[in-house]
C-alpha atoms as a PDB file:
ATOM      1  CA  UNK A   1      84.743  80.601  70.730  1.00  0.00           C
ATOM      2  CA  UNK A   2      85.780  83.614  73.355  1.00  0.00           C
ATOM      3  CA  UNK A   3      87.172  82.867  75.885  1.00  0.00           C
ATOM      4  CA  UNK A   4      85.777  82.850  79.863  1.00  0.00           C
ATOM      5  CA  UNK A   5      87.817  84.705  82.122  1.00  0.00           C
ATOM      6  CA  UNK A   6      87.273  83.778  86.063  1.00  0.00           C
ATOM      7  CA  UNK A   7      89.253  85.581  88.619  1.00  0.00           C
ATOM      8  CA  UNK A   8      88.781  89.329  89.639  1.00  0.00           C
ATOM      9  CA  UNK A   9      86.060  89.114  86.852  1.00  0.00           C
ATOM     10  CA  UNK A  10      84.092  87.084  89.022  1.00  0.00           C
ATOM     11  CA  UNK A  11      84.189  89.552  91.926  1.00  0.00           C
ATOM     12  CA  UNK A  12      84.240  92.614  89.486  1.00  0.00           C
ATOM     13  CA  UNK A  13      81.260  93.924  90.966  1.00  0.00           C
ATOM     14  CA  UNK A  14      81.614  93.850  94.327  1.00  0.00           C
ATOM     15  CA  UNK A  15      85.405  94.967  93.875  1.00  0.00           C
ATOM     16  CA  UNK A  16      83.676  98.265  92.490  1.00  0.00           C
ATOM     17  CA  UNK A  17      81.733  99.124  95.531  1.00  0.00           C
ATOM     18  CA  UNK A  18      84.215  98.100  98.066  1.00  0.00           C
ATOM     19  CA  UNK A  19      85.483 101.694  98.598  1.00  0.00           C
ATOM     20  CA  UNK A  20      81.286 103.255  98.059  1.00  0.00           C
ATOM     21  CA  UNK A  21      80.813 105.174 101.228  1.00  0.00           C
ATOM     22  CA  UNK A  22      77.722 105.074 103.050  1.00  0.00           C
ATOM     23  CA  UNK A  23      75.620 107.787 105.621  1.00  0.00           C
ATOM     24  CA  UNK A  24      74.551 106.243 109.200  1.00  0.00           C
ATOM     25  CA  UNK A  25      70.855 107.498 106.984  1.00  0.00           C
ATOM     26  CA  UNK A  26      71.579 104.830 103.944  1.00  0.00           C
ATOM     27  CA  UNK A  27      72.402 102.071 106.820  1.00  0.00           C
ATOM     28  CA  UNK A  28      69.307 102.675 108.380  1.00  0.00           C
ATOM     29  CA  UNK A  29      67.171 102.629 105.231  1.00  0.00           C
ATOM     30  CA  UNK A  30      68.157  99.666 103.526  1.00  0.00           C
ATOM     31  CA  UNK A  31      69.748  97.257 106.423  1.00  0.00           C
ATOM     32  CA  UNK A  32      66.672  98.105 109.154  1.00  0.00           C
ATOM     33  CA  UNK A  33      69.291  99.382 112.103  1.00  0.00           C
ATOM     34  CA  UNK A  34      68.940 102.077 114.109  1.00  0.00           C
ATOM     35  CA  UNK A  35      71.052 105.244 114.675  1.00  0.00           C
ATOM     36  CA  UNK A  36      71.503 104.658 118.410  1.00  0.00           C
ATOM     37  CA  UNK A  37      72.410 101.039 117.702  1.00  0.00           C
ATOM     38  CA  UNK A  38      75.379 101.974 115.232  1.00  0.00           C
ATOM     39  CA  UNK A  39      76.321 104.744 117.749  1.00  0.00           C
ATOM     40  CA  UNK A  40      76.366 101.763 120.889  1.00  0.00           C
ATOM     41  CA  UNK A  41      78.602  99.610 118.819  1.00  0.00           C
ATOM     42  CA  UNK A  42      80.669 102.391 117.622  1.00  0.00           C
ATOM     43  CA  UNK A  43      81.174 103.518 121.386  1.00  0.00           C
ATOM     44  CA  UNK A  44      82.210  99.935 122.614  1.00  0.00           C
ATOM     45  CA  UNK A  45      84.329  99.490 119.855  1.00  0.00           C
ATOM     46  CA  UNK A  46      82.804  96.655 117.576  1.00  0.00           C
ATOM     47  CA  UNK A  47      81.879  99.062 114.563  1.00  0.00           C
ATOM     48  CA  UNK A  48      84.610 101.319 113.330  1.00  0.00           C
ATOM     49  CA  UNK A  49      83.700 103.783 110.311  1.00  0.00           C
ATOM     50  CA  UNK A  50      85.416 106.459 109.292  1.00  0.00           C
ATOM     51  CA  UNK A  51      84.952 110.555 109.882  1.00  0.00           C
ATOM     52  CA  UNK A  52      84.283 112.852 106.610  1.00  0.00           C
ATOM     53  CA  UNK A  53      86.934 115.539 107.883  1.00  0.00           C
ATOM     54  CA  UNK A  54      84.252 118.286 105.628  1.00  0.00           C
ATOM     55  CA  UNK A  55      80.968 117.583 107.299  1.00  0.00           C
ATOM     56  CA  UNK A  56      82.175 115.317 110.438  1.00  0.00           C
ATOM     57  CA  UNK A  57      79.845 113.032 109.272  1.00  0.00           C
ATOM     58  CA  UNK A  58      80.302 109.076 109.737  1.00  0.00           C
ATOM     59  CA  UNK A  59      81.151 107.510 106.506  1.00  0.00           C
ATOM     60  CA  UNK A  60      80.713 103.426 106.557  1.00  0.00           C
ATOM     61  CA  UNK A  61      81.991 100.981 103.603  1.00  0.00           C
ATOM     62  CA  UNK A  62      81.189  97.756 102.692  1.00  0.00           C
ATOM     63  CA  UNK A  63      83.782  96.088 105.259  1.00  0.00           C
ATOM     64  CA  UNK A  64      81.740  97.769 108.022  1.00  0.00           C
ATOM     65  CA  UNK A  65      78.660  96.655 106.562  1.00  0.00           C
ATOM     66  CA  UNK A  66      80.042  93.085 106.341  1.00  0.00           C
ATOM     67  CA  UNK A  67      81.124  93.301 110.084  1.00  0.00           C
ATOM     68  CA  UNK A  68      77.906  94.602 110.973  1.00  0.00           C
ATOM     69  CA  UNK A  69      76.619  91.372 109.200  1.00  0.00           C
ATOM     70  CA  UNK A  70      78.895  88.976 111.387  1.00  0.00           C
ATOM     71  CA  UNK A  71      77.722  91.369 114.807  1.00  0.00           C
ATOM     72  CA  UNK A  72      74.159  89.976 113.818  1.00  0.00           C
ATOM     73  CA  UNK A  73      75.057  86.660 113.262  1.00  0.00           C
ATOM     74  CA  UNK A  74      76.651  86.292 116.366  1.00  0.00           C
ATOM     75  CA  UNK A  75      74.100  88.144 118.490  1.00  0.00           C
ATOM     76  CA  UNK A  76      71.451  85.729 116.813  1.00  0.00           C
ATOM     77  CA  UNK A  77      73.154  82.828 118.245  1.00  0.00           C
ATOM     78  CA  UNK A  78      72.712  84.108 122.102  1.00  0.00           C
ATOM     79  CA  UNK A  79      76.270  85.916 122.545  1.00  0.00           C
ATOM     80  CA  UNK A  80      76.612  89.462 124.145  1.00  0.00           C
ATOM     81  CA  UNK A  81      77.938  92.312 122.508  1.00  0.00           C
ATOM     82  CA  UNK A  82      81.203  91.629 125.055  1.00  0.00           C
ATOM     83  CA  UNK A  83      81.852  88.327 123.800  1.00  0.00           C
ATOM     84  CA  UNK A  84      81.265  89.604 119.716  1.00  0.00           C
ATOM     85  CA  UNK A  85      83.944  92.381 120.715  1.00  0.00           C
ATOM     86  CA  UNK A  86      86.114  89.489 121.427  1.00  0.00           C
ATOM     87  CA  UNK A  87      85.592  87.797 118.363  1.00  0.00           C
ATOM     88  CA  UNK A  88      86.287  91.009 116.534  1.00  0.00           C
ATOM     89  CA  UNK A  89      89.485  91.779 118.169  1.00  0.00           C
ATOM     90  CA  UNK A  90      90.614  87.872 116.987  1.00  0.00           C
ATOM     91  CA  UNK A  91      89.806  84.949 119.047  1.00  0.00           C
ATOM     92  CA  UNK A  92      90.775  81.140 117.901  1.00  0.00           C
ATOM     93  CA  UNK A  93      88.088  78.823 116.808  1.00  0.00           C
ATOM     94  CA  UNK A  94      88.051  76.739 119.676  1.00  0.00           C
ATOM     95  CA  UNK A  95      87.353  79.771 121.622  1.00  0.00           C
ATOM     96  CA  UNK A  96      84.487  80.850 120.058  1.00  0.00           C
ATOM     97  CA  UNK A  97      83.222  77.281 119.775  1.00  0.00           C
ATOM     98  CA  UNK A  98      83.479  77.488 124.094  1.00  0.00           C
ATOM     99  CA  UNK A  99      81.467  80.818 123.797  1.00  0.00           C
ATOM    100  CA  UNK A 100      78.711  79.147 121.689  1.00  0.00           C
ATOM    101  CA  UNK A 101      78.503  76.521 124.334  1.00  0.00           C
ATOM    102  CA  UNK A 102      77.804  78.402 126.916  1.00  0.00           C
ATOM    103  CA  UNK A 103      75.725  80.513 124.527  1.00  0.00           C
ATOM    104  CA  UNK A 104      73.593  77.377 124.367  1.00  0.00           C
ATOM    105  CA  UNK A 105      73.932  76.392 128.276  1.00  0.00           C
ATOM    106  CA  UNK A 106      72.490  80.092 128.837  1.00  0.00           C
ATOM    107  CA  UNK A 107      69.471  79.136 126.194  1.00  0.00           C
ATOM    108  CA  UNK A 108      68.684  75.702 127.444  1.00  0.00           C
ATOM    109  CA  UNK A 109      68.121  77.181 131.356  1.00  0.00           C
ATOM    110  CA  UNK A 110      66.036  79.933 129.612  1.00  0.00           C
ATOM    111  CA  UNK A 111      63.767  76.909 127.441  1.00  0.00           C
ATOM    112  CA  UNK A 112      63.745  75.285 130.358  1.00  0.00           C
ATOM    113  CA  UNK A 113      62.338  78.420 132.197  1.00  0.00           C
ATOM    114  CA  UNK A 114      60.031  79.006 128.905  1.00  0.00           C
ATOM    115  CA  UNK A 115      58.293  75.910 129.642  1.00  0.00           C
ATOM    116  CA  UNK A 116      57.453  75.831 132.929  1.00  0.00           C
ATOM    117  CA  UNK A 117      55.529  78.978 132.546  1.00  0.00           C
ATOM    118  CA  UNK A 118      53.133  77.517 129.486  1.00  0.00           C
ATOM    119  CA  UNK A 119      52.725  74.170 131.923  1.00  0.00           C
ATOM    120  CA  UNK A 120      51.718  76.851 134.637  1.00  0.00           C
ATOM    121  CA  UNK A 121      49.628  78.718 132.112  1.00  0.00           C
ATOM    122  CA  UNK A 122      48.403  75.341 130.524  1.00  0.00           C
ATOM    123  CA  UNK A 123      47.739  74.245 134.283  1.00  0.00           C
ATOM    124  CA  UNK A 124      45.476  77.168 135.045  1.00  0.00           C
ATOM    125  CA  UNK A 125      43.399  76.937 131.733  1.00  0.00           C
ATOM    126  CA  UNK A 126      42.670  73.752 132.141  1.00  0.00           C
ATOM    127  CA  UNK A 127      41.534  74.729 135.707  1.00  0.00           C
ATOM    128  CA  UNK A 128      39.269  77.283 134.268  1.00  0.00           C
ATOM    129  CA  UNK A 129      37.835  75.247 131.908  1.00  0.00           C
ATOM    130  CA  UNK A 130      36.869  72.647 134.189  1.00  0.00           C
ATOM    131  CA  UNK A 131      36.314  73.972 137.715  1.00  0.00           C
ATOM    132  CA  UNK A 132      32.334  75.253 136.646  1.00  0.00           C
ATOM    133  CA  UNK A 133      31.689  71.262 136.744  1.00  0.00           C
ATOM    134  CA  UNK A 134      33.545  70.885 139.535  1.00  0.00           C
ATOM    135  CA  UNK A 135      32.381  72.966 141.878  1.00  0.00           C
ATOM    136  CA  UNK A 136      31.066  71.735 145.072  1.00  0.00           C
ATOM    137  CA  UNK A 137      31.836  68.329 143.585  1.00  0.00           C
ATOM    138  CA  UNK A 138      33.405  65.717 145.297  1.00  0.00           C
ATOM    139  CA  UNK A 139      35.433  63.436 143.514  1.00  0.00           C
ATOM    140  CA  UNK A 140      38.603  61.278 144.337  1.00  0.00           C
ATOM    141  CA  UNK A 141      41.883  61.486 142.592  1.00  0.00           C
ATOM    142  CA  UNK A 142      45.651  61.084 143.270  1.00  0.00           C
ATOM    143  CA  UNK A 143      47.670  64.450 143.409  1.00  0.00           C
ATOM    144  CA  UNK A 144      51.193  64.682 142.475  1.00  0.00           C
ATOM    145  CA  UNK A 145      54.315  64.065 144.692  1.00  0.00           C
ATOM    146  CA  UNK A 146      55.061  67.358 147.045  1.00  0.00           C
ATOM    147  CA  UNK A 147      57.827  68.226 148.847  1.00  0.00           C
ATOM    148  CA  UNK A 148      57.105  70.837 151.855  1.00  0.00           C
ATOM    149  CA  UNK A 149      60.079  72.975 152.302  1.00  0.00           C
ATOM    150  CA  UNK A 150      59.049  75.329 154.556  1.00  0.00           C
ATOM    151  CA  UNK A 151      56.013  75.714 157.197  1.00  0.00           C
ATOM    152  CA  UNK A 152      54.782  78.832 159.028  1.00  0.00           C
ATOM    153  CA  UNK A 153      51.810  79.769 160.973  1.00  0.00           C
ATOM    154  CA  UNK A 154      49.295  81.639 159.132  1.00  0.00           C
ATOM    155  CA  UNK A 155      48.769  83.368 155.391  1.00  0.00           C
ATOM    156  CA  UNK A 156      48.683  86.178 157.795  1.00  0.00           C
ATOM    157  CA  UNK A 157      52.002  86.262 159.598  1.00  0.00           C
ATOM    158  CA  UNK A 158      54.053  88.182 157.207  1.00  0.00           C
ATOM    159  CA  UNK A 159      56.609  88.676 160.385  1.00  0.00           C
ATOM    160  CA  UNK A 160      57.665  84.653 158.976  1.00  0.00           C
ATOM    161  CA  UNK A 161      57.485  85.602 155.417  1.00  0.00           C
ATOM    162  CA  UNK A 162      61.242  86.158 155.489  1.00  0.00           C
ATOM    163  CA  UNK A 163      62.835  83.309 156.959  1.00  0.00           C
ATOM    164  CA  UNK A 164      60.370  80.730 156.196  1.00  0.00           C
ATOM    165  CA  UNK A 165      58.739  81.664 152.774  1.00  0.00           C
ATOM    166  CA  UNK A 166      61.286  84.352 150.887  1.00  0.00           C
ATOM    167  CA  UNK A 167      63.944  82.611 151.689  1.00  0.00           C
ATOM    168  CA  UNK A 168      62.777  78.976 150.424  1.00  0.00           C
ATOM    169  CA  UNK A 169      61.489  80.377 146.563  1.00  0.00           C
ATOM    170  CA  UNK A 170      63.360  82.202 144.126  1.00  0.00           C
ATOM    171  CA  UNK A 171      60.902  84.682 143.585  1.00  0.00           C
ATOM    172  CA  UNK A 172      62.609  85.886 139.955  1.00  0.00           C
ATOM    173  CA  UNK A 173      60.914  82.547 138.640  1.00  0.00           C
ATOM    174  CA  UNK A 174      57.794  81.819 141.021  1.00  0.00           C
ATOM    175  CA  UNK A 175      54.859  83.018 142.255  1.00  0.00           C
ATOM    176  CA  UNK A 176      53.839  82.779 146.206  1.00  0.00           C
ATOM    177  CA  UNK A 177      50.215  82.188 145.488  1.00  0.00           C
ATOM    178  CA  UNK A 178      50.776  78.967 143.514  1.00  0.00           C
ATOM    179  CA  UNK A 179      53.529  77.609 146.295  1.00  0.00           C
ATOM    180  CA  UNK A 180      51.120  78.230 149.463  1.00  0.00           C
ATOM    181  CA  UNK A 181      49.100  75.560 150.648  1.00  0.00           C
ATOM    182  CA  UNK A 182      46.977  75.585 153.819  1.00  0.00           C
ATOM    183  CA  UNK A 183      46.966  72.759 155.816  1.00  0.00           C
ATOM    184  CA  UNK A 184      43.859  72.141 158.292  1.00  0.00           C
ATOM    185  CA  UNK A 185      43.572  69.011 161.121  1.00  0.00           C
ATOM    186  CA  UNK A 186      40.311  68.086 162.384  1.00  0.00           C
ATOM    187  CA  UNK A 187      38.562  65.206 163.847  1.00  0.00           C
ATOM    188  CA  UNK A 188      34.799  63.897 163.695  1.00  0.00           C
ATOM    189  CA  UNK A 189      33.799  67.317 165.902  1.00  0.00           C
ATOM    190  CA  UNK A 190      35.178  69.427 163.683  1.00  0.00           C
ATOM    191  CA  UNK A 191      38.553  71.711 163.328  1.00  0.00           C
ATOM    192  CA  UNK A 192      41.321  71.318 165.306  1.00  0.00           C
ATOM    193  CA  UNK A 193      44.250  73.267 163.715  1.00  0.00           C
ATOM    194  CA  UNK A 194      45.920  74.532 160.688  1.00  0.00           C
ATOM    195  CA  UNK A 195      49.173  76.013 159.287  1.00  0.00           C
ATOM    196  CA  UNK A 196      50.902  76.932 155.911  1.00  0.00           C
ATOM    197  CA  UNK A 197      53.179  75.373 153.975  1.00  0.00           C
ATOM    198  CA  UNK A 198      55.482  76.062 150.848  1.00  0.00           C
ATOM    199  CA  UNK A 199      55.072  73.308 148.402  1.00  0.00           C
ATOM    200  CA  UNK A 200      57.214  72.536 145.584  1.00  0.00           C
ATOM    201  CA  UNK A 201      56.410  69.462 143.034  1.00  0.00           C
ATOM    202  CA  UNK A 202      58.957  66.459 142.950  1.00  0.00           C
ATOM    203  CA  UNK A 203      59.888  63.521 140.861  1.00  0.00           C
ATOM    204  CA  UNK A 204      60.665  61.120 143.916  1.00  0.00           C
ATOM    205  CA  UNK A 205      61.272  60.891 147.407  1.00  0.00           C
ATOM    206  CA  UNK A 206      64.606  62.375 148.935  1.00  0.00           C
ATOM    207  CA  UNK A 207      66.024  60.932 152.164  1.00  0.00           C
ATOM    208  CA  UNK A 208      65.436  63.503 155.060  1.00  0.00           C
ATOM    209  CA  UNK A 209      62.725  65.141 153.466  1.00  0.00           C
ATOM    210  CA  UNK A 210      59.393  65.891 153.952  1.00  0.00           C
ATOM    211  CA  UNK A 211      56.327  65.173 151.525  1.00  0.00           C
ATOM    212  CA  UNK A 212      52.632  65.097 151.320  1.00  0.00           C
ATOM    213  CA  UNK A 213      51.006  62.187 152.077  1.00  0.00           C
ATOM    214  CA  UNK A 214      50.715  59.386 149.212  1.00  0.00           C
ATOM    215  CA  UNK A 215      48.101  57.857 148.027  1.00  0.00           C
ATOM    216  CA  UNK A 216      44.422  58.522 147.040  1.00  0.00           C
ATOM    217  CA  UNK A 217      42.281  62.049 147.694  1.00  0.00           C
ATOM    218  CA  UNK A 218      38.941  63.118 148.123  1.00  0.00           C
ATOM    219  CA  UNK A 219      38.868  66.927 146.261  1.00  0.00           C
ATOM    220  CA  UNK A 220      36.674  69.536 145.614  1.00  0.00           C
ATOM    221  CA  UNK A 221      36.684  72.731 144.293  1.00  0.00           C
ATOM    222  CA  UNK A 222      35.470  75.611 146.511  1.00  0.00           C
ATOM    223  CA  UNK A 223      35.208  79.608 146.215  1.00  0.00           C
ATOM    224  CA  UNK A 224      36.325  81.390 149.161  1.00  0.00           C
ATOM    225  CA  UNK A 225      37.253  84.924 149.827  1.00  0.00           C
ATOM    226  CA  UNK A 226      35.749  88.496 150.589  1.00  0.00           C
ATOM    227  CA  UNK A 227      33.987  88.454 147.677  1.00  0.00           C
ATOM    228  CA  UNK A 228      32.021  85.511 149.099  1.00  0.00           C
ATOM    229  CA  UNK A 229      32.143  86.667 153.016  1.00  0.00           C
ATOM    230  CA  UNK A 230      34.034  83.745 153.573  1.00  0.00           C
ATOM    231  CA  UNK A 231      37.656  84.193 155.197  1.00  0.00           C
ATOM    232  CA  UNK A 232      39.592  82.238 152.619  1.00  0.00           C
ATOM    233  CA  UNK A 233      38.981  78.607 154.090  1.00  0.00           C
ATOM    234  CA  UNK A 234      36.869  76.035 153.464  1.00  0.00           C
ATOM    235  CA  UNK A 235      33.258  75.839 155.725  1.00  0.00           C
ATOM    236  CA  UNK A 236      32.640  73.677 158.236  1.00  0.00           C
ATOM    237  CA  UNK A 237      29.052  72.691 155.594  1.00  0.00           C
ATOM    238  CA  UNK A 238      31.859  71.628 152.805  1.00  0.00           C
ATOM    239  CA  UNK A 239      33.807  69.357 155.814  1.00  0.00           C
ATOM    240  CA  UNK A 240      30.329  67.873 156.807  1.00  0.00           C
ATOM    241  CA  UNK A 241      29.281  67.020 153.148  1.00  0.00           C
ATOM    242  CA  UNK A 242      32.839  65.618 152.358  1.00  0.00           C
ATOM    243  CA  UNK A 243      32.011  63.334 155.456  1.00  0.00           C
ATOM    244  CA  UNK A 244      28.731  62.226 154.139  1.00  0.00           C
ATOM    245  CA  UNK A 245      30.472  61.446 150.530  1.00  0.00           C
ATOM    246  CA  UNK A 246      33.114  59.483 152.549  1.00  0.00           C
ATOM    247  CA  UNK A 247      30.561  57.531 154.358  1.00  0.00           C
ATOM    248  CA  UNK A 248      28.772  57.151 151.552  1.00  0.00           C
ATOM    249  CA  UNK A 249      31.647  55.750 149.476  1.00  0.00           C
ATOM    250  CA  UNK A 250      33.227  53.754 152.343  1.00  0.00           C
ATOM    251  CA  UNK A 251      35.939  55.821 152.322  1.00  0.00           C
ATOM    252  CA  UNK A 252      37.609  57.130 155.668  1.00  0.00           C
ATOM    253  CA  UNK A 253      39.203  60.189 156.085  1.00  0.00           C
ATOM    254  CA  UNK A 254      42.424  60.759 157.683  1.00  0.00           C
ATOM    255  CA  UNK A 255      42.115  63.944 159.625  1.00  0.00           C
ATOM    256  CA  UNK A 256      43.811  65.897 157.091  1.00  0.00           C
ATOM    257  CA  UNK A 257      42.492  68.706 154.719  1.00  0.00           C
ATOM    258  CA  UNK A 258      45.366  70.510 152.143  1.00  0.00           C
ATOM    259  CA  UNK A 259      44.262  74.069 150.652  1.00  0.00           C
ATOM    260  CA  UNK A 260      45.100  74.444 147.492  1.00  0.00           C
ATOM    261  CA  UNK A 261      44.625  78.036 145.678  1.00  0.00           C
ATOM    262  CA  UNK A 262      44.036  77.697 142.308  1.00  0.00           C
ATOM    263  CA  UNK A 263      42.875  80.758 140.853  1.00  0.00           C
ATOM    264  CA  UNK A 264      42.128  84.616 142.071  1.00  0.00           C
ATOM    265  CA  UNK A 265      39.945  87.178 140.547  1.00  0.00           C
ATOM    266  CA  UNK A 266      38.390  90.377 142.078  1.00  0.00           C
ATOM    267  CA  UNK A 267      35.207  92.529 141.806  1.00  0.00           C
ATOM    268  CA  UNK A 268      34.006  95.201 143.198  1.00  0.00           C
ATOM    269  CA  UNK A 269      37.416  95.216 144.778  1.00  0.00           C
ATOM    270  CA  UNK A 270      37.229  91.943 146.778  1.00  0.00           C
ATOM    271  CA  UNK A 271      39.103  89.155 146.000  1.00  0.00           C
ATOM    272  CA  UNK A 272      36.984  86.371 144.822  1.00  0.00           C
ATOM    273  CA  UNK A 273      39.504  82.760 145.277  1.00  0.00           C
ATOM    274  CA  UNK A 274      38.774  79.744 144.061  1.00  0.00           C
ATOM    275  CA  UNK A 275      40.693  76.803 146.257  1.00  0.00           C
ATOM    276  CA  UNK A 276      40.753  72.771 145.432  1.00  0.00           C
ATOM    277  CA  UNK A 277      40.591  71.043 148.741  1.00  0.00           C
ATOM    278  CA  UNK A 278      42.379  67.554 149.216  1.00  0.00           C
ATOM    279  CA  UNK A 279      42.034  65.300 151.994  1.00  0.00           C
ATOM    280  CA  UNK A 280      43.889  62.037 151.937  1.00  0.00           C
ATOM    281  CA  UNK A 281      41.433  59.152 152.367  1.00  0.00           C
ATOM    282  CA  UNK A 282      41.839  55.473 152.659  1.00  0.00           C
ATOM    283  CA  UNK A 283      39.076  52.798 151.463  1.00  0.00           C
ATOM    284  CA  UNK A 284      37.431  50.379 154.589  1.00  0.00           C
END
């Protein structure tokens, strides 16, 4: 019976194409990189191949290959190409175990980010879907906590967009339209008043803050806008029904009317907004 021999044997292969050399052309064929990208790490010093001294040309061997491998691995776990250079240079385990940390910090705000935009574009679908049988429909319904951070005059007086809109929204992650909310007064004659305010949703009540009212709504979806020769409001017909469906109902209304805007589209160049109006009610 022969006998096995383990060892270099096992490796034997490998061993023999350790010192192959390899064109930047046979890296990008077979491991799916790019010239520029081996160039980049070559120019901040994470990749290191050698220089044929007949043709100039860069000449890479398996142990560049193999740190090309660990570049990946680390850039597939969230770390910059910084960080990898550190790791390549030598850096203790417990540092790199810090850097994957924060790696993951970095990832959780960005999930976090991730998923507030599908609940805003789950939000809006389901608007879409539903606001046809909505429309001009009053119905009653409790809206979720608000806190107003900031108030200003008018959709109109961009002179306060700095100081009391800009300055309250972090405009990287939101979007004006959805954090504007009208807010009209009026009284069994009619309209009395009406600002703006910028709205942001919260899980509970803060001391020395502001919120919108608690409790239960009346609401109804409404189209407003050029498109409509309306001037982005809601009628003083849609007050007077809401009235009569209050009366009806024995529901009171409490002088209030919030503006929500929902949704924008546009033809013919004229904006054509579609705006869920919510006026806190109580029942006689």
């Amino acid at each position: 019976m022969s006998k096995r021999v383990f060892g270099n044997d096992i490796d034997k292969y490998d061993i023999d194409n350790l010192e192959n050399k390899y064109k930047t052309g046979d890296m990008t064929r077979t491991l799916g990189t790019t010239r520029d990208t081996l160039r980049y790490y070559e120019e901040i010093g994470i990749l290191h191949p050698d220089k044929n001294n007949d043709n100039n040309y860069r000449e890479f061997t398996f142990y560049e290959i193999f740190q090309l491998f660990g570049i990946e691995f680390y850039k597939k776990r969230g770390l910059t190409l910084q960080q990898i250079k550190q790791i390549t240079e030598g850096t203790e385990l417990s540092s790199i175990e810090d850097l994957l940390s924060n790696s993951k910090k970095e990832l959780d705000i960005e999930l976090a980010e991730l998923q507030k935009k599908i609940n805003r574009i789950e939000n809006t679908k389901q608007f879409i879907s539903e606001y046809k049988q909505n429309l001009n429909t009053f119905i009653i319904k409790k809206i979720p906590l608000y806190k107003i951070v900031s108030s200003y005059t008018a959709s109109s007086a961009l002179d306060e967009y700095e100081e009391h809109v800009i300055a309250h929204m972090d405009l990287e992650k939101d979007d004006m339209f959805s954090h504007m909310v009208k807010r009209m007064t009026f009284d069994q004659n009619g309209y009395i008043d009406s600002n703006m305010y910028i709205l942001e949703p919260a899980d509970k009540k803060e001391a020395g803050c502001e919120y919108l009212p608690e409790g239960e709504y009346m609401s109804v979806i409404v189209e407003s806008g050029r498109y409509n020769d309306d001037e982005h409001t809601i009628g003083a017909d849609t007050l007077k029904k809401g009235l009569e469906f209050c009366e009806k109902n024995n529901l009171e209304m409490l002088g209030e009317v919030y503006l929500f805007l929902k949704l924008v589209l546009f033809k013919d160049g004229k904006e054509r907004i579609l705006i869920e109006a919510c006026s806190p009610i109580k029942r006689k």
